[in-house]
N, C-alpha and C. Protein backbone atom coordinates (compact mmCIF):
# COMPACT_ATOMS: atom_id res chain seq x y z
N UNK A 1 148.48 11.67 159.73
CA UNK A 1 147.14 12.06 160.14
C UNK A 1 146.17 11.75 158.99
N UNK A 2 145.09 10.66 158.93
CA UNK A 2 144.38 10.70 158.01
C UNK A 2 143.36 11.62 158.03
N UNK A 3 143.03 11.85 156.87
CA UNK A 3 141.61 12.83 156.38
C UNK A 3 140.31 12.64 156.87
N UNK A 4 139.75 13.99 157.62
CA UNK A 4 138.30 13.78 158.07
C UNK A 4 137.65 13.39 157.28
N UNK A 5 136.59 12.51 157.29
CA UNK A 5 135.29 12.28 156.45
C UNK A 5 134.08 13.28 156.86
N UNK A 6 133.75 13.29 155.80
CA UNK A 6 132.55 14.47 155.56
C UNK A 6 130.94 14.08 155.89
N UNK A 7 130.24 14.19 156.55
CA UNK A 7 129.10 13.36 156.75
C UNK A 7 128.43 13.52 155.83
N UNK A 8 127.53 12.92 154.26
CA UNK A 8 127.27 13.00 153.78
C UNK A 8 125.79 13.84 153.85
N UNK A 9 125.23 12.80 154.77
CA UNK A 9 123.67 13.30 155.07
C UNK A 9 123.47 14.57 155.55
N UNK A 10 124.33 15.40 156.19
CA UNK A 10 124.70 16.49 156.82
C UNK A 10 124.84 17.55 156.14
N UNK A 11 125.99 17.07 154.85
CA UNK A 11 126.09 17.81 153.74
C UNK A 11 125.40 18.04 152.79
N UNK A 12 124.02 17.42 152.53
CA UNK A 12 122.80 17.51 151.85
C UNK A 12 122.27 18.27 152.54
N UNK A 13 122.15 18.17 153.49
CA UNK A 13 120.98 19.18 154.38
C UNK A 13 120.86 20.66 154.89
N UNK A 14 122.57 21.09 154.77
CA UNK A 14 122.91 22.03 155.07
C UNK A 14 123.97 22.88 154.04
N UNK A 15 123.70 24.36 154.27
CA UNK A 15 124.57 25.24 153.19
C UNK A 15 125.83 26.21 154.22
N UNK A 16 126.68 26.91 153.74
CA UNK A 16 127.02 27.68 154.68
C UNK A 16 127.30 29.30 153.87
N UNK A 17 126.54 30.17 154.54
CA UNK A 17 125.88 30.91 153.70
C UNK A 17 127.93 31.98 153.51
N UNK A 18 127.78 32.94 152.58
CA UNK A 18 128.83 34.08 152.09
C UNK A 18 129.49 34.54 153.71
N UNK A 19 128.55 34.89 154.79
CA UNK A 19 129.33 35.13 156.03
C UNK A 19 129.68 34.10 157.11
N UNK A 20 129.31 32.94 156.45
CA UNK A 20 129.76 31.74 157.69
C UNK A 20 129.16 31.11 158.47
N UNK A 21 127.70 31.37 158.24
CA UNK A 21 126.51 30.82 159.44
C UNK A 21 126.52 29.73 158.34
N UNK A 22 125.69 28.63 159.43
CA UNK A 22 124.69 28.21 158.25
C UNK A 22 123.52 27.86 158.15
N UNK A 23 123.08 27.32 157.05
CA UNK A 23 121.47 27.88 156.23
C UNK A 23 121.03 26.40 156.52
N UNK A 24 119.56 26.27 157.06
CA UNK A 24 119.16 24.89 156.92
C UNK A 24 117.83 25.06 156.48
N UNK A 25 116.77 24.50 155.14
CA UNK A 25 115.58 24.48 155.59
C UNK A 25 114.35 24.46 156.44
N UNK A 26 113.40 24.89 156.20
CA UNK A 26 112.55 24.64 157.36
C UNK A 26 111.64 23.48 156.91
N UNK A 27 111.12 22.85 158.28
CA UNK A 27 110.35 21.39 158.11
C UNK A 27 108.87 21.57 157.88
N UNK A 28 108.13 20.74 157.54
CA UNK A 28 106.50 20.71 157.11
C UNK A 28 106.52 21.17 156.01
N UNK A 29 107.34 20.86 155.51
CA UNK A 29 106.95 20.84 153.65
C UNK A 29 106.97 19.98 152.44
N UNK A 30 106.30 18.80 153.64
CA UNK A 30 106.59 17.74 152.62
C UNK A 30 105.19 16.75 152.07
N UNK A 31 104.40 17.26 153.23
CA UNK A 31 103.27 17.00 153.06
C UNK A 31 101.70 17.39 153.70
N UNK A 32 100.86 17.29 152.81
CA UNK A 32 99.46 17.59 154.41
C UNK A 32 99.98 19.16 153.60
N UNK A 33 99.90 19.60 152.99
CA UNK A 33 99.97 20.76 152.33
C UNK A 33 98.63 21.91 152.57
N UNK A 34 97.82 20.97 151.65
CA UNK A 34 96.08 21.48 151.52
C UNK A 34 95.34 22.46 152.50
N UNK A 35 96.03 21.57 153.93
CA UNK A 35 95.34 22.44 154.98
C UNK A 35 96.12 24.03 155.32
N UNK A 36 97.24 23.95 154.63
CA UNK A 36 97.81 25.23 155.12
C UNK A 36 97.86 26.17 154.30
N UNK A 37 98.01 27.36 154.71
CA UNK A 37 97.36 28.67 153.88
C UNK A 37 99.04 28.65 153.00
N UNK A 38 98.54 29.61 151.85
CA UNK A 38 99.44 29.98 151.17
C UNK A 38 100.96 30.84 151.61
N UNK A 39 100.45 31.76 152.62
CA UNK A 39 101.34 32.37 153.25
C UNK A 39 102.19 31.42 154.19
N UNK A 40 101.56 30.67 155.09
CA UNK A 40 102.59 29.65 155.70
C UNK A 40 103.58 29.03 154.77
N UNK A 41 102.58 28.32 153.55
CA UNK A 41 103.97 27.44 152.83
C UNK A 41 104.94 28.48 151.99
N UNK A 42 104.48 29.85 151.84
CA UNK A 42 105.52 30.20 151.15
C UNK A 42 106.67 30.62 152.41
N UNK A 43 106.71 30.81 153.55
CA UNK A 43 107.24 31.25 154.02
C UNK A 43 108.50 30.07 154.94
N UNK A 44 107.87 28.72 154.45
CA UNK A 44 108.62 27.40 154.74
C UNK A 44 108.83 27.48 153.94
N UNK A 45 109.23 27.78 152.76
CA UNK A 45 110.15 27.46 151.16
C UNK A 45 111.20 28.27 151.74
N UNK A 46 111.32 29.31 152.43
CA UNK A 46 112.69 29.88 152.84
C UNK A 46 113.56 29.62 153.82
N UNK A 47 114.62 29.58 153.69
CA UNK A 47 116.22 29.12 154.34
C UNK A 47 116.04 29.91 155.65
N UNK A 48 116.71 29.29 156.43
CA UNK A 48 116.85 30.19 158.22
C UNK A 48 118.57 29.57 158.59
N UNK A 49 118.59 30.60 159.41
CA UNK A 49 119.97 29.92 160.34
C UNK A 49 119.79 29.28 161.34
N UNK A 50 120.85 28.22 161.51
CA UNK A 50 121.01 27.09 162.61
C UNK A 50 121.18 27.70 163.66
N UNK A 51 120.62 27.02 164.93
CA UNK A 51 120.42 27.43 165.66
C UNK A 51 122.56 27.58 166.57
N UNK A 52 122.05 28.39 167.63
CA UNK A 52 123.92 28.29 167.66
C UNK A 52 124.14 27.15 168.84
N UNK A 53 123.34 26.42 169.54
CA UNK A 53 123.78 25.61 169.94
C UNK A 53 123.99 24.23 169.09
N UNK A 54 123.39 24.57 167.82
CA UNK A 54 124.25 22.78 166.85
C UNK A 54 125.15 23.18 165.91
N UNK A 55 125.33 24.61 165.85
CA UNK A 55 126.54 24.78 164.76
C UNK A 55 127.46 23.86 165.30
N UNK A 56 128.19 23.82 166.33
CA UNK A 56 129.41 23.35 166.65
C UNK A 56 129.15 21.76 166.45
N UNK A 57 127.90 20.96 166.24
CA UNK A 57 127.91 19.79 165.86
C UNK A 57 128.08 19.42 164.56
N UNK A 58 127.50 20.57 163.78
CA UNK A 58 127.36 19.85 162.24
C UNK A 58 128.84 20.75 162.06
N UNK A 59 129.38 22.13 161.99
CA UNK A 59 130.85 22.29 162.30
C UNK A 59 131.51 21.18 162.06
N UNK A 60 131.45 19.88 163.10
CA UNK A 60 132.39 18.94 163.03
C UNK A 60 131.98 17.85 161.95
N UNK A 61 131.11 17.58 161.90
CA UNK A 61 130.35 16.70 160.84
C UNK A 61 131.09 17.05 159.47
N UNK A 62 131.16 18.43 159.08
CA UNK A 62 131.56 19.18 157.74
C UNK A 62 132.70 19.95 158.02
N UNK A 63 134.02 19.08 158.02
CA UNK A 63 135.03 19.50 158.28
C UNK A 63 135.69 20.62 156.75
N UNK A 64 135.42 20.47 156.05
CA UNK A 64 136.22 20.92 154.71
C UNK A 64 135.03 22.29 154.50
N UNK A 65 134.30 23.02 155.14
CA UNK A 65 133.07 23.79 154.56
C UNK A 65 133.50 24.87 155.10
C-alpha cells in the first residue's frame, strides 16, 4: 500500500485545532483595507471553524493531521 500524499496547498491553509475541528482563516484581508472600519478588520484577523460540510474534503486532502 503506498503512502497518501498530503495536499500541500491545503496544508497551508488550514490548522486542526487541540479538539479536532478545523481552523481556517477568514477572507477580505488582503486588500481594499481603507474602506473598512477597524472593528471589521480586527475581527477578520481571527480563525473560525470549517464549515461541516468540507471537513470531510480537506479530511481527505490531510491524511496524516
Amino acid at each position: 500500500m503506498p503512502k497518501l500524499k498530503t495536499s500541500k496547498a491545503i496544508a497551508k491553509r488550514f490548522k486542526v485545532s487541540s479538539s479536532g475541528k478545523f481552523l481556517r482563516h477568514k477572507a477580505s484581508k488582503s486588500h481594499l483595507l481603507q474602506k473598512k472600519s477597524s472593528k471589521q478588520r480586527r475581527h477578520l484577523s481571527s480563525t473560525c471553524s470549517v464549515d461541516l460540510k468540507d471537513i470531510k474534503n480537506i479530511a481527505m486532502k490531510l491524511p496524516y493531521l
